[in-house]
Protein backbone atom coordinates (compact mmCIF):
# COMPACT_ATOMS: atom_id res chain seq x y z
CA UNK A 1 265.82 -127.67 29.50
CA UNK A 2 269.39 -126.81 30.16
CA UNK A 3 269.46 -123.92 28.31
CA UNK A 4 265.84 -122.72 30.48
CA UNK A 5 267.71 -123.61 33.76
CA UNK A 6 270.41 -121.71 33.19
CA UNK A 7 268.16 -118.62 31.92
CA UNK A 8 266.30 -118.64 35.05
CA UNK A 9 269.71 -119.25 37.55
CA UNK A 10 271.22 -115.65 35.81
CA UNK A 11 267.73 -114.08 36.35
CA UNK A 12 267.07 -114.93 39.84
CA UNK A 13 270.52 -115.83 41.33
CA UNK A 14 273.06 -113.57 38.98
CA UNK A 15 271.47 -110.66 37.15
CA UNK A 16 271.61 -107.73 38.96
CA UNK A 17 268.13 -105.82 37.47
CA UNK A 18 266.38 -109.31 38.31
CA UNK A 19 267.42 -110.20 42.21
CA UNK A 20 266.11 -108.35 44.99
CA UNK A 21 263.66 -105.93 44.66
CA UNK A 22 264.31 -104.92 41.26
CA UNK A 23 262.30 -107.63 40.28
CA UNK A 24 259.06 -106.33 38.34
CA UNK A 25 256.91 -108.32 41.35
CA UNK A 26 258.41 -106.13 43.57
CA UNK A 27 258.45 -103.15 42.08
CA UNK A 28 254.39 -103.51 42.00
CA UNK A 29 254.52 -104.57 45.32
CA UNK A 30 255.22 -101.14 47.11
CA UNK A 31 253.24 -99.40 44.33
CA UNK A 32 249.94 -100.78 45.55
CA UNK A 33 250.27 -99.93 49.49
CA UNK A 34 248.37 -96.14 49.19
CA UNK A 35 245.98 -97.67 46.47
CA UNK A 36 243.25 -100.42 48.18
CA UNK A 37 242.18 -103.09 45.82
CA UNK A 38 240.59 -105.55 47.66
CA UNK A 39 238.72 -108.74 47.10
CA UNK A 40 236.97 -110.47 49.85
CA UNK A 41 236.35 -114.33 50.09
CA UNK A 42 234.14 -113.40 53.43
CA UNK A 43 232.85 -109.72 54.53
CA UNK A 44 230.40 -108.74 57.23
CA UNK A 45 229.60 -105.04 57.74
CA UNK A 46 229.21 -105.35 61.28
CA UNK A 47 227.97 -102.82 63.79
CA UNK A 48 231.20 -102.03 64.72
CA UNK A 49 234.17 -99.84 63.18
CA UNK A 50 237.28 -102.38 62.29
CA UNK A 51 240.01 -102.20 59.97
CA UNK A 52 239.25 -105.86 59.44
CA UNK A 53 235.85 -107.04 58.26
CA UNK A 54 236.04 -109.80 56.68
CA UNK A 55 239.32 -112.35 54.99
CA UNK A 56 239.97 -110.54 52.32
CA UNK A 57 242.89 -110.65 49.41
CA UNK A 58 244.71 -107.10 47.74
CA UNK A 59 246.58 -106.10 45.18
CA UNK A 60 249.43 -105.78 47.40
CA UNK A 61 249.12 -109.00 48.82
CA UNK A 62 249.33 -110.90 44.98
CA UNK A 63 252.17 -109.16 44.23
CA UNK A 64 254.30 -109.48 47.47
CA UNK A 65 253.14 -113.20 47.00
CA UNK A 66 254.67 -113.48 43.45
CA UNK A 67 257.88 -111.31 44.90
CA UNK A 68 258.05 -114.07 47.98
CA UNK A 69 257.72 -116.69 45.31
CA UNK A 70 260.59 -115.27 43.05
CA UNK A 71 262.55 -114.98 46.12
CA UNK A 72 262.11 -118.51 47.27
CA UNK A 73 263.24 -119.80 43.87
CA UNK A 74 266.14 -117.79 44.20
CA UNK A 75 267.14 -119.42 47.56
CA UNK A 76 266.40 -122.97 45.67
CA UNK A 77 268.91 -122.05 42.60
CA UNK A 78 271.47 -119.86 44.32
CA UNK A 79 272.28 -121.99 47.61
CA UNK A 80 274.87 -118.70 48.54
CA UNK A 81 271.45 -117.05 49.52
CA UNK A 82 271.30 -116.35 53.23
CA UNK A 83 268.40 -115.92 54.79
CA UNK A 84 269.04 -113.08 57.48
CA UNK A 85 266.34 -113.09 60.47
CA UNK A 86 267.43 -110.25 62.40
CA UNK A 87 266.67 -111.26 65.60
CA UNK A 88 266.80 -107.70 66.99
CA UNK A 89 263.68 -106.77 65.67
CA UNK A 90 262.41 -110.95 64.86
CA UNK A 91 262.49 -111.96 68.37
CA UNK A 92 260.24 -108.46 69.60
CA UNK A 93 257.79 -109.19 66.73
CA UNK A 94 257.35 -113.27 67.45
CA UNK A 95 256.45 -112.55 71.09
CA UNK A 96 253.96 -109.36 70.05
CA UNK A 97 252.86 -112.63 67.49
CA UNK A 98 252.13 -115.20 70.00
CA UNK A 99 250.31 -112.59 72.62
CA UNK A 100 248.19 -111.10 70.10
CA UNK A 101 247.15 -114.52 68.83
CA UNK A 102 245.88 -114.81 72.04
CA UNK A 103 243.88 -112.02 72.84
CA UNK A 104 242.16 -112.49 69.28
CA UNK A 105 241.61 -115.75 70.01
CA UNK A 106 239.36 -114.61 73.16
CA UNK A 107 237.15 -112.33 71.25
CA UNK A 108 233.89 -112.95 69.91
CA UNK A 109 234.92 -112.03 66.61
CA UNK A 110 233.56 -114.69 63.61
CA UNK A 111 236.42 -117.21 63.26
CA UNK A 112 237.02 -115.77 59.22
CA UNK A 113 237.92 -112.11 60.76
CA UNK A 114 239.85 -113.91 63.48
CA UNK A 115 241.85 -115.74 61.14
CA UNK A 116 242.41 -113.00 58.82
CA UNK A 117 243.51 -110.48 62.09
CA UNK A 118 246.16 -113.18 63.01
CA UNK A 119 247.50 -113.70 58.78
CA UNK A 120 247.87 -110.19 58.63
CA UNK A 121 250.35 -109.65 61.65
CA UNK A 122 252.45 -112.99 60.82
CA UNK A 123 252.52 -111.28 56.96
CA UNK A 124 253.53 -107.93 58.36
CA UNK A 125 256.61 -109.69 59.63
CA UNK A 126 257.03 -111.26 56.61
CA UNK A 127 256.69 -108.28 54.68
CA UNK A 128 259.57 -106.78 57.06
CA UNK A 129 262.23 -110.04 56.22
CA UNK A 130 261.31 -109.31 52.41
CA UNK A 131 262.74 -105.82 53.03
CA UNK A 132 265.72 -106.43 55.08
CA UNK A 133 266.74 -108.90 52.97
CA UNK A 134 266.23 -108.22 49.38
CA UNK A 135 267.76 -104.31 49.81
CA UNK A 136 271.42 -105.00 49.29
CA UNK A 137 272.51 -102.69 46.50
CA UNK A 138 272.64 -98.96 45.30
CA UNK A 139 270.44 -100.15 42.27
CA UNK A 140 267.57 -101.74 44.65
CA UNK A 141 267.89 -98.96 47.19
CA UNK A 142 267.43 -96.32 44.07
CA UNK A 143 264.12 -98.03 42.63
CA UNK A 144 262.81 -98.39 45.83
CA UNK A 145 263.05 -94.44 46.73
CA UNK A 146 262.16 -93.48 43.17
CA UNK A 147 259.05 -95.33 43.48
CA UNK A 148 257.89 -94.23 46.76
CA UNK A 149 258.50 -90.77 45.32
CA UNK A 150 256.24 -91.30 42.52
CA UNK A 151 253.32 -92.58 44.57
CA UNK A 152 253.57 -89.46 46.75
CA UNK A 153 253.07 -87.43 43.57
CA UNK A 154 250.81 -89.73 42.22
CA UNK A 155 248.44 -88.99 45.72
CA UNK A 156 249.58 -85.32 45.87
CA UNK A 157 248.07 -85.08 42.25
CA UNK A 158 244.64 -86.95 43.16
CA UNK A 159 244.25 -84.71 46.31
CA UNK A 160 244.61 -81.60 44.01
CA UNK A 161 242.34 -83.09 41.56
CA UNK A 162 239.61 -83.75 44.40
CA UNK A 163 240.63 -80.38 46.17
CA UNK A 164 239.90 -78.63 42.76
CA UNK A 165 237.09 -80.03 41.63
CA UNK A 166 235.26 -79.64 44.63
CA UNK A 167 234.95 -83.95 45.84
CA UNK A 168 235.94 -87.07 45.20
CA UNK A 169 236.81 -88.44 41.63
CA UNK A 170 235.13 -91.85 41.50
CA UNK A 171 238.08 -93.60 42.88
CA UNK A 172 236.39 -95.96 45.46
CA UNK A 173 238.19 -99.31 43.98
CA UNK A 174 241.19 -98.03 44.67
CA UNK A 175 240.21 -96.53 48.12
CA UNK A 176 238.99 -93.04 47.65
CA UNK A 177 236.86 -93.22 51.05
CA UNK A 178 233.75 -90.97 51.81
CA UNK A 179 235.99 -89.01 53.73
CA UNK A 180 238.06 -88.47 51.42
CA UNK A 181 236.97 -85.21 50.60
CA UNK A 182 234.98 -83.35 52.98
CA UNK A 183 234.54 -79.90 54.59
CA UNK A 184 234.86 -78.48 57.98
CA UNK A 185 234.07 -75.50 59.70
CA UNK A 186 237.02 -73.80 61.04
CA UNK A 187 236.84 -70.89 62.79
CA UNK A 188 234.13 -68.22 61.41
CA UNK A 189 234.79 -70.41 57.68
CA UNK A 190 235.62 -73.59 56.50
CA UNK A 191 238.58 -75.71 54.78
CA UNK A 192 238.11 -78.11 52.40
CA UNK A 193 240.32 -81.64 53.27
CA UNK A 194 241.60 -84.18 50.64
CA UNK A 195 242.95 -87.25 51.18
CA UNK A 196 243.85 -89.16 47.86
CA UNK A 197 243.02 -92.96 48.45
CA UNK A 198 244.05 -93.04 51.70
CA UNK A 199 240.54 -92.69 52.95
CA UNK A 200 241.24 -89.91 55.62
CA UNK A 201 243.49 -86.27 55.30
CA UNK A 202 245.22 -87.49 58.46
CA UNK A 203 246.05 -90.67 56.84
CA UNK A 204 247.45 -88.60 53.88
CA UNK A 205 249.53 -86.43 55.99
CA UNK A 206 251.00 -89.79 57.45
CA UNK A 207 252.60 -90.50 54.38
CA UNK A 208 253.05 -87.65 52.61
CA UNK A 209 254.95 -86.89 55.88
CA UNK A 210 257.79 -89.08 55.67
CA UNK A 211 258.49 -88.44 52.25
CA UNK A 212 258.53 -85.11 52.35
CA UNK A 213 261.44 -85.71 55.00
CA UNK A 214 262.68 -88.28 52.78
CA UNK A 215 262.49 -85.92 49.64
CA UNK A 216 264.18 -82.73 51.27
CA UNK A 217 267.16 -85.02 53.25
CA UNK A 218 267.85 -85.85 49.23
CA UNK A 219 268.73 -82.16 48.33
CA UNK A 220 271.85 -82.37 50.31
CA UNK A 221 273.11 -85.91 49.21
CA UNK A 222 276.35 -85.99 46.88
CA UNK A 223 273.42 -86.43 44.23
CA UNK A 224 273.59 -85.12 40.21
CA UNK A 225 272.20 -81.58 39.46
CA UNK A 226 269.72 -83.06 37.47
CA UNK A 227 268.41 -85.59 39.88
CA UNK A 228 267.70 -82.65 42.12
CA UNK A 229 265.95 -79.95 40.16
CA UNK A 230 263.78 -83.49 39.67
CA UNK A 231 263.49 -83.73 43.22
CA UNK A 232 262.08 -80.49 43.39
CA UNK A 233 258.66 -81.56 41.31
CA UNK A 234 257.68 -84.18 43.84
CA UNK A 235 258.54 -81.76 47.03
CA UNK A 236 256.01 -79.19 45.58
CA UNK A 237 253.31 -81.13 44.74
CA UNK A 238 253.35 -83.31 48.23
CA UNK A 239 254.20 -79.95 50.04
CA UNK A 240 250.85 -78.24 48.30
CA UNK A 241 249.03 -81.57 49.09
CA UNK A 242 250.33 -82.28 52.95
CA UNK A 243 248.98 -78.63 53.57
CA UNK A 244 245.73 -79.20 52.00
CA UNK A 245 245.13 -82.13 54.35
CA UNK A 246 245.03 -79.38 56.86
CA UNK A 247 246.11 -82.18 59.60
CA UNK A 248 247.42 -80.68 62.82
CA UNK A 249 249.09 -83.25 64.12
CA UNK A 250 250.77 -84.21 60.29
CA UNK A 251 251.71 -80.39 60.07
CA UNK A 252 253.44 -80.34 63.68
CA UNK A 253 254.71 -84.02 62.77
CA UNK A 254 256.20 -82.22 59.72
CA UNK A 255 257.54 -78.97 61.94
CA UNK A 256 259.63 -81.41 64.29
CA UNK A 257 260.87 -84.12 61.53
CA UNK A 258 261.85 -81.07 59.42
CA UNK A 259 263.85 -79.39 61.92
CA UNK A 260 265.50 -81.87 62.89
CA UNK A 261 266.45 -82.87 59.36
CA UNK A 262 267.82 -79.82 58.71
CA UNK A 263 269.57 -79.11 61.17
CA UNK A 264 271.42 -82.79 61.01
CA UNK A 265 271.91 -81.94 57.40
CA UNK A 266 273.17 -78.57 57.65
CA UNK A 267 275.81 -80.02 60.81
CA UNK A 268 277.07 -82.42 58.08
CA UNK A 269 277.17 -80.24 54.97
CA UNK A 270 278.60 -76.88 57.09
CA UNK A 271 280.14 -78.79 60.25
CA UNK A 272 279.36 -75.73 62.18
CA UNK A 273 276.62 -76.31 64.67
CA UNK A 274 276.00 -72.65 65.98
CA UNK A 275 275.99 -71.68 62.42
CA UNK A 276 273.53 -74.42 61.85
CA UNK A 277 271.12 -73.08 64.27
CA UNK A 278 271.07 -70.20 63.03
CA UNK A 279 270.51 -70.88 59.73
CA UNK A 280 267.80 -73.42 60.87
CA UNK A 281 266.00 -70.47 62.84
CA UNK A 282 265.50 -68.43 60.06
CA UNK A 283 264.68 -71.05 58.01
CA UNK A 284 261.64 -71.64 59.97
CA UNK A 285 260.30 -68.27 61.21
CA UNK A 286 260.35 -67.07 57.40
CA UNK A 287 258.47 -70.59 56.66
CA UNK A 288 255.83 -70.02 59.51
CA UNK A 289 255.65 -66.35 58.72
CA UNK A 290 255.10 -66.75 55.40
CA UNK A 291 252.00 -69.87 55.83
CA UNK A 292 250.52 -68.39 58.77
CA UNK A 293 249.94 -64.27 57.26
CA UNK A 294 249.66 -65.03 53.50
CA UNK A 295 247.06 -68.25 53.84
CA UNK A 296 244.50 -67.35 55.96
CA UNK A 297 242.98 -71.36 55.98
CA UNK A 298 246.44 -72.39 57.85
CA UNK A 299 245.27 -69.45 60.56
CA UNK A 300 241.96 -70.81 60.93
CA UNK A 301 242.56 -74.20 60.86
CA UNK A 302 245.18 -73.20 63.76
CA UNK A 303 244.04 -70.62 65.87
CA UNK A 304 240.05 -70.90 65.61
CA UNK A 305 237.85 -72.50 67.23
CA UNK A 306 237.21 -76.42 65.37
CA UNK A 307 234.24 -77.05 67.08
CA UNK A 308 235.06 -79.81 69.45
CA UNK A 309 237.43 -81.55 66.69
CA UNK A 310 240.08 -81.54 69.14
CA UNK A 311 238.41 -82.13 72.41
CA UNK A 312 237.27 -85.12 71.24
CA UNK A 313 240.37 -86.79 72.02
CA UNK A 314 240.49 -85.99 75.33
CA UNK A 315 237.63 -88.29 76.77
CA UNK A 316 238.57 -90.90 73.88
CA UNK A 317 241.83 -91.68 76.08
CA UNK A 318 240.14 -91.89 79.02
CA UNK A 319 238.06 -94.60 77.98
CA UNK A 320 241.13 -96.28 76.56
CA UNK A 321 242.90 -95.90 79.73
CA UNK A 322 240.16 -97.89 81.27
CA UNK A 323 240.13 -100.75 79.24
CA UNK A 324 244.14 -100.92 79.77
CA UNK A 325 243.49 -100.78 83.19
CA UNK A 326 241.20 -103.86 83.20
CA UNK A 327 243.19 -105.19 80.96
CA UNK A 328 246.57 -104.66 81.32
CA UNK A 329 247.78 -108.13 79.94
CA UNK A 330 246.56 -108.79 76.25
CA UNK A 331 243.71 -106.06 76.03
CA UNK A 332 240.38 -106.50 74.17
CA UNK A 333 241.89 -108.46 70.97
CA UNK A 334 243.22 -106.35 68.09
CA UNK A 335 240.38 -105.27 65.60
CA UNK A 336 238.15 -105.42 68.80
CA UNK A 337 238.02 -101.93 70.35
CA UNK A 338 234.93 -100.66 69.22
CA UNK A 339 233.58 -103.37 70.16
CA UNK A 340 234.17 -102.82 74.12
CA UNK A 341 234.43 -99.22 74.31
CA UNK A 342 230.87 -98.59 75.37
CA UNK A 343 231.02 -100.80 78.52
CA UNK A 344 234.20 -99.11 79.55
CA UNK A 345 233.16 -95.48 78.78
CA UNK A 346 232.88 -93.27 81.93
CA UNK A 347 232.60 -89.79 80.89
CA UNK A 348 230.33 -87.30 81.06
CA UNK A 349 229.94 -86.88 77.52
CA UNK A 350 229.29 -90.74 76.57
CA UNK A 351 232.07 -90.04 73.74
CA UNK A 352 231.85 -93.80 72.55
CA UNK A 353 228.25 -93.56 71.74
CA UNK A 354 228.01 -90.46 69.64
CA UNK A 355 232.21 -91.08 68.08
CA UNK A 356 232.62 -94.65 68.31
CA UNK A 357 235.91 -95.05 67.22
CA UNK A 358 239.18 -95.76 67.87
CA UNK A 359 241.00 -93.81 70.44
CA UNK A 360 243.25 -91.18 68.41
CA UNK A 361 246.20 -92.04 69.87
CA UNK A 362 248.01 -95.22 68.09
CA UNK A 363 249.99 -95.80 71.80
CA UNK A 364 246.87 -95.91 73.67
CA UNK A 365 245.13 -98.25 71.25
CA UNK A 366 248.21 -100.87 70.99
CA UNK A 367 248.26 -100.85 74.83
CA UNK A 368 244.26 -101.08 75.03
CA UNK A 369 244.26 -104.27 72.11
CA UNK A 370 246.69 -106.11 72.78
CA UNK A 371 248.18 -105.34 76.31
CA UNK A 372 250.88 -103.71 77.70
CA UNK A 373 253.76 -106.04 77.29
CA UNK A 374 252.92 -105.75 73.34
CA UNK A 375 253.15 -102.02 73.84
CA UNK A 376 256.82 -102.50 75.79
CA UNK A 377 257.84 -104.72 72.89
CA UNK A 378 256.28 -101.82 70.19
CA UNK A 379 258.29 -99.15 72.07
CA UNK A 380 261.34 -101.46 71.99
CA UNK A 381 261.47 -101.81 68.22
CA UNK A 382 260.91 -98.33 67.37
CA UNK A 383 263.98 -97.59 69.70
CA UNK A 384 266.03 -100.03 67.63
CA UNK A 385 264.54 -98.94 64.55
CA UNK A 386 265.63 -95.18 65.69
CA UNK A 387 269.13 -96.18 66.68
CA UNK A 388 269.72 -98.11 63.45
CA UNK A 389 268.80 -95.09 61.49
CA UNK A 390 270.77 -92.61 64.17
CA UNK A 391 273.90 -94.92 63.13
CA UNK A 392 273.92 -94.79 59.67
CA UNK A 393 272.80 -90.69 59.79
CA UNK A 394 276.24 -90.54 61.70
CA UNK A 395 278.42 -92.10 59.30
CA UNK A 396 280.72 -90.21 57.38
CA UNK A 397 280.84 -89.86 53.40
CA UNK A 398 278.74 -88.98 50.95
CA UNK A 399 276.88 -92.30 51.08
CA UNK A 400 273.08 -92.32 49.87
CA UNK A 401 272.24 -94.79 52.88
CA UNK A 402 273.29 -91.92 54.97
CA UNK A 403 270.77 -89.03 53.82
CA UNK A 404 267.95 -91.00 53.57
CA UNK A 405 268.82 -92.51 57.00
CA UNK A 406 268.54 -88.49 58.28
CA UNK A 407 264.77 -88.38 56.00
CA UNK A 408 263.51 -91.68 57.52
CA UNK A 409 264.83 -90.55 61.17
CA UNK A 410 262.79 -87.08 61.05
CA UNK A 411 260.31 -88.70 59.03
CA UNK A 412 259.69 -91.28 61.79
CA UNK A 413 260.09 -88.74 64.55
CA UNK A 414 256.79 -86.84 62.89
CA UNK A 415 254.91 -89.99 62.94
CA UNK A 416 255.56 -90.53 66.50
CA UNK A 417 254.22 -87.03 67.22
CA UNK A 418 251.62 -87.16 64.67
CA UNK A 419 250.56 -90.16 66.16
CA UNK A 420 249.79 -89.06 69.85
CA UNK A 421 246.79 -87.77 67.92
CA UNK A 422 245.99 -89.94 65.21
CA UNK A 423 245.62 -94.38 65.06
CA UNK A 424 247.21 -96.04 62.25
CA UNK A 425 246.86 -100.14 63.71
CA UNK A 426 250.41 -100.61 62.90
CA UNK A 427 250.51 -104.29 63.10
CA UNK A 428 248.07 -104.36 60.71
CA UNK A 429 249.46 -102.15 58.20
CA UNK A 430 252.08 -103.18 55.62
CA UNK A 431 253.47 -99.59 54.63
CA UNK A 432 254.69 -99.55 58.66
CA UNK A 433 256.37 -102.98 58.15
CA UNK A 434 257.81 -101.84 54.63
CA UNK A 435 259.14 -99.37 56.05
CA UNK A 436 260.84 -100.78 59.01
CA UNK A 437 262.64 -103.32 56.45
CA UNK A 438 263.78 -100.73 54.54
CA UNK A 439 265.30 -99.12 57.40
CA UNK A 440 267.06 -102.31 58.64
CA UNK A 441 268.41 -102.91 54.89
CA UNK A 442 269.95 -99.10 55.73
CA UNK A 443 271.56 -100.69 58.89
CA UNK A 444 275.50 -101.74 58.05
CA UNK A 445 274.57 -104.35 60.65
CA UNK A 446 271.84 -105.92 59.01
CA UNK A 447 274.56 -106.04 55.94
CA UNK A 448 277.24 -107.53 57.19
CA UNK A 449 279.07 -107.87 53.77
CA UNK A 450 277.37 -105.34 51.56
CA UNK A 451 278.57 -104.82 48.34
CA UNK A 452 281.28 -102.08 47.65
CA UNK A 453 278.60 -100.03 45.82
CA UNK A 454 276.12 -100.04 48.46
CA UNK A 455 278.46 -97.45 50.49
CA UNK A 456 279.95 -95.59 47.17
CA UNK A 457 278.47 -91.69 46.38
CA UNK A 458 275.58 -92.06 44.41
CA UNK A 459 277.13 -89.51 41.63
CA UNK A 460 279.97 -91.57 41.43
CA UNK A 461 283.84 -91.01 42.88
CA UNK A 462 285.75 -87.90 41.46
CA UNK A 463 288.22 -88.56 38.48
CA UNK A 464 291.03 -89.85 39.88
CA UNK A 465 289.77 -90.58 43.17
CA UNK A 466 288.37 -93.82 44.61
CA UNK A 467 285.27 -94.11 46.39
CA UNK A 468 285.41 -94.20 50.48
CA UNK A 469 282.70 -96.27 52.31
């Protein structure tokens, strides 16, 4: 029994490849947030269009359970372990907590959805403490890119396969949607969408999005040779898939998080801003040049007429504007837009009866759900989550924190954008909350003593020379 206890205190509390999230638990973890496997205790199909239909459990959620279990018996053995809060970002989330609670609570949504609306925000934010807190070396930081890497390819491969063989694969366990495949007429043709297992090309584009800006901040780190003509395979194949989604609002997401990647990156690598802009002009008139005369799809998709695709939108925010202006406080209850929209729909058009959907705009629909002090306290998060990631993109060296701070940070930026036209539910989804921990582990301040390799170049110091935070 001694020997076991002391086995299980090097794993959890000493061994580097077994604390934080090198762990296989969490490893899995992040691997199953693009792939829905879902079992459901309850489930009601509904009239109405929610995220949330019924209590259900995922593949993600067993494993971040096991991960959250491994970490608690780390904090038992290893008494050292500090439990870091981050009050910053806590404090936002606990009031969003308590004022979503109770606008679900007011809805006429069955108790089991109810319930299962308010475990999935209060996981979110657990989901964002596993993060912040179990990120603390070069190591964990490493597996975690690598792996979000490989599920890009892994959907940039599937949404070839589908766009190739004309449909969808037979993937609907792991979340290959009826829409994942579909065409649309675009201009005097049409242009065939995939989407992987995301269920939707614009959901695609969301995350093929970020790391894509994630991927190409990479080229310029103080990374090996290698490791970069590696990085190129998983830039081509999301790049080839992120165009195929032929989303808009994820390609002019992409346009703004790109440029201002690369222009950050070429300021840091060149330290000559004029030069820079240059450089970063031609950059993208050859890119647009080349997309918009060689692939004649890209100059449907963006000059022809899509058939009232995009106008769509337009009387979908005014009936979200309504509800937030008769409910300004809490709004309708998260999950419960579609539920209202029709009583609160005043245009000519009766959008909410022939689309009735969420508004396509994920502002809109957090101020319309859950009120506009939760949208305040949304907007104040992403501007900490922005000014973390502006610090740490500032910070001299050759530090691998600091390029992937300058991805996430244009990555991000495209998602805002992307997302004046597109709804995610972000309290609801765990890749957001992911995400956002990952971004605080980035944050020196969240690390108040990191280790002396978190800061150190990747490649390792020059002979001779010692490494400089």
């Amino acid at each position: 029994m001694a020997d076991l206890c002391g086995h299980l205190h090097f794993c959890f509390c000493r061994h580097p490849d077994y604390a934080g999230t090198g762990t296989f638990f969490s490893l899995l973890r992040p691997f199953f947030l693009p792939i829905r496997v879902d079992f459901h205790f309850t489930y009601t199909e509904g009239i109405w269009i929610r995220p949330i239909n019924g209590f259900g459990v995922g593949a993600f959620d067993v494993f971040f359970l096991l991960a959250m279990g491994a970490w608690a018996l780390r904090a038992v053995m290893d008494h050292r372990l500090r439990l870091r809060l981050f009050p910053q970002i806590s404090i936002p989330f606990f009031l969003i907590f308590i004022i979503t609670a109770a606008g679900v609570l007011r809805t006429s949504m069955p108790d089991f959805i109810m319930t299962a609306v308010i475990w999935t925000v209060f996981k979110n934010w657990l989901v964002f403490l596993y993060m912040a807190n179990n990120i603390q070396s070069v190591g964990s930081l490493r597996q975690v890119v690598v792996l979000l890497l490989v599920m890009g390819m892994l959907q940039a491969l599937i949404g070839l396969a589908q766009y190739f063989t004309g449909g969808r694969l037979g993937f609907a366990m792991l979340g290959e949607a009826e829409r994942s495949y579909f065409e649309m007429r675009a201009g005097a043709g049409t242009v065939s969408r995939v989407a992987g297992t995301l269920g939707h090309p614009n959901k695609l584009s969301v995350f093929l999005n970020l790391l894509l800006q994630m991927n190409f901040a990479l080229f310029f780190a103080n990374l090996p040779r290698r490791t970069k003509i590696w990085l190129l395979m998983p830039f081509a194949l999301m790049g080839i898939a992120m165009l195929l989604t032929y989303s808009r609002g994820g390609w002019l997401g992409l346009a703004l998080g790109s440029t201002v990647v690369l222009y950050w990156c070429l300021t840091k690598k060149i330290r000559h801003r004029l030069l820079s802009a240059v450089l970063l002009l031609i950059f993208l008139s050859l890119s647009a040049l080349i997309l918009i005369s060689t692939v004649q799809s890209v100059q449907r998709r963006l000059f022809q007429d899509d058939y009232g695709s995009a106008a769509l939108r337009v009387p979908m925010s005014i009936v979200a504007l309504n509800i937030i202006r008769h409910h300004p406080l809490i709004g309708v209850g998260l999950n419960n837009y579609t539920s209202v929209i029709e009583r609160y729909d005043t245009t000519p058009s009766a959008v909410s009866y022939d689309f009735p959907k969420p508004v396509h705009n994920e502002f809109l629909l957090v101020a319309a759900e859950q009120g506009l002090m939760v949208f305040v306290l949304f907007l104040l998060i992403l501007v900490l989550v922005f000014a973390g990631l502006f610090r740490v993109g500032r910070s001299s060296g050759a530090a691998l924190s600091t390029w992937l701070a300058i991805g996430f940070f244009g990555g991000w930026l495209g998602w805002c954008l992307h997302h004046q036209f597109e709804y995610e539910y972000v309290f609801l989804s765990e890749t957001t909350w992911m995400l956002f921990g990952l971004f605080q582990a980035l944050n020196p301040n969240a690390n108040p003593s990191p280790p002396a390799a978190w800061t150190s170049p990747p490649a390792g110091p020059e002979p001779g020379r010692t490494a400089t935070p």
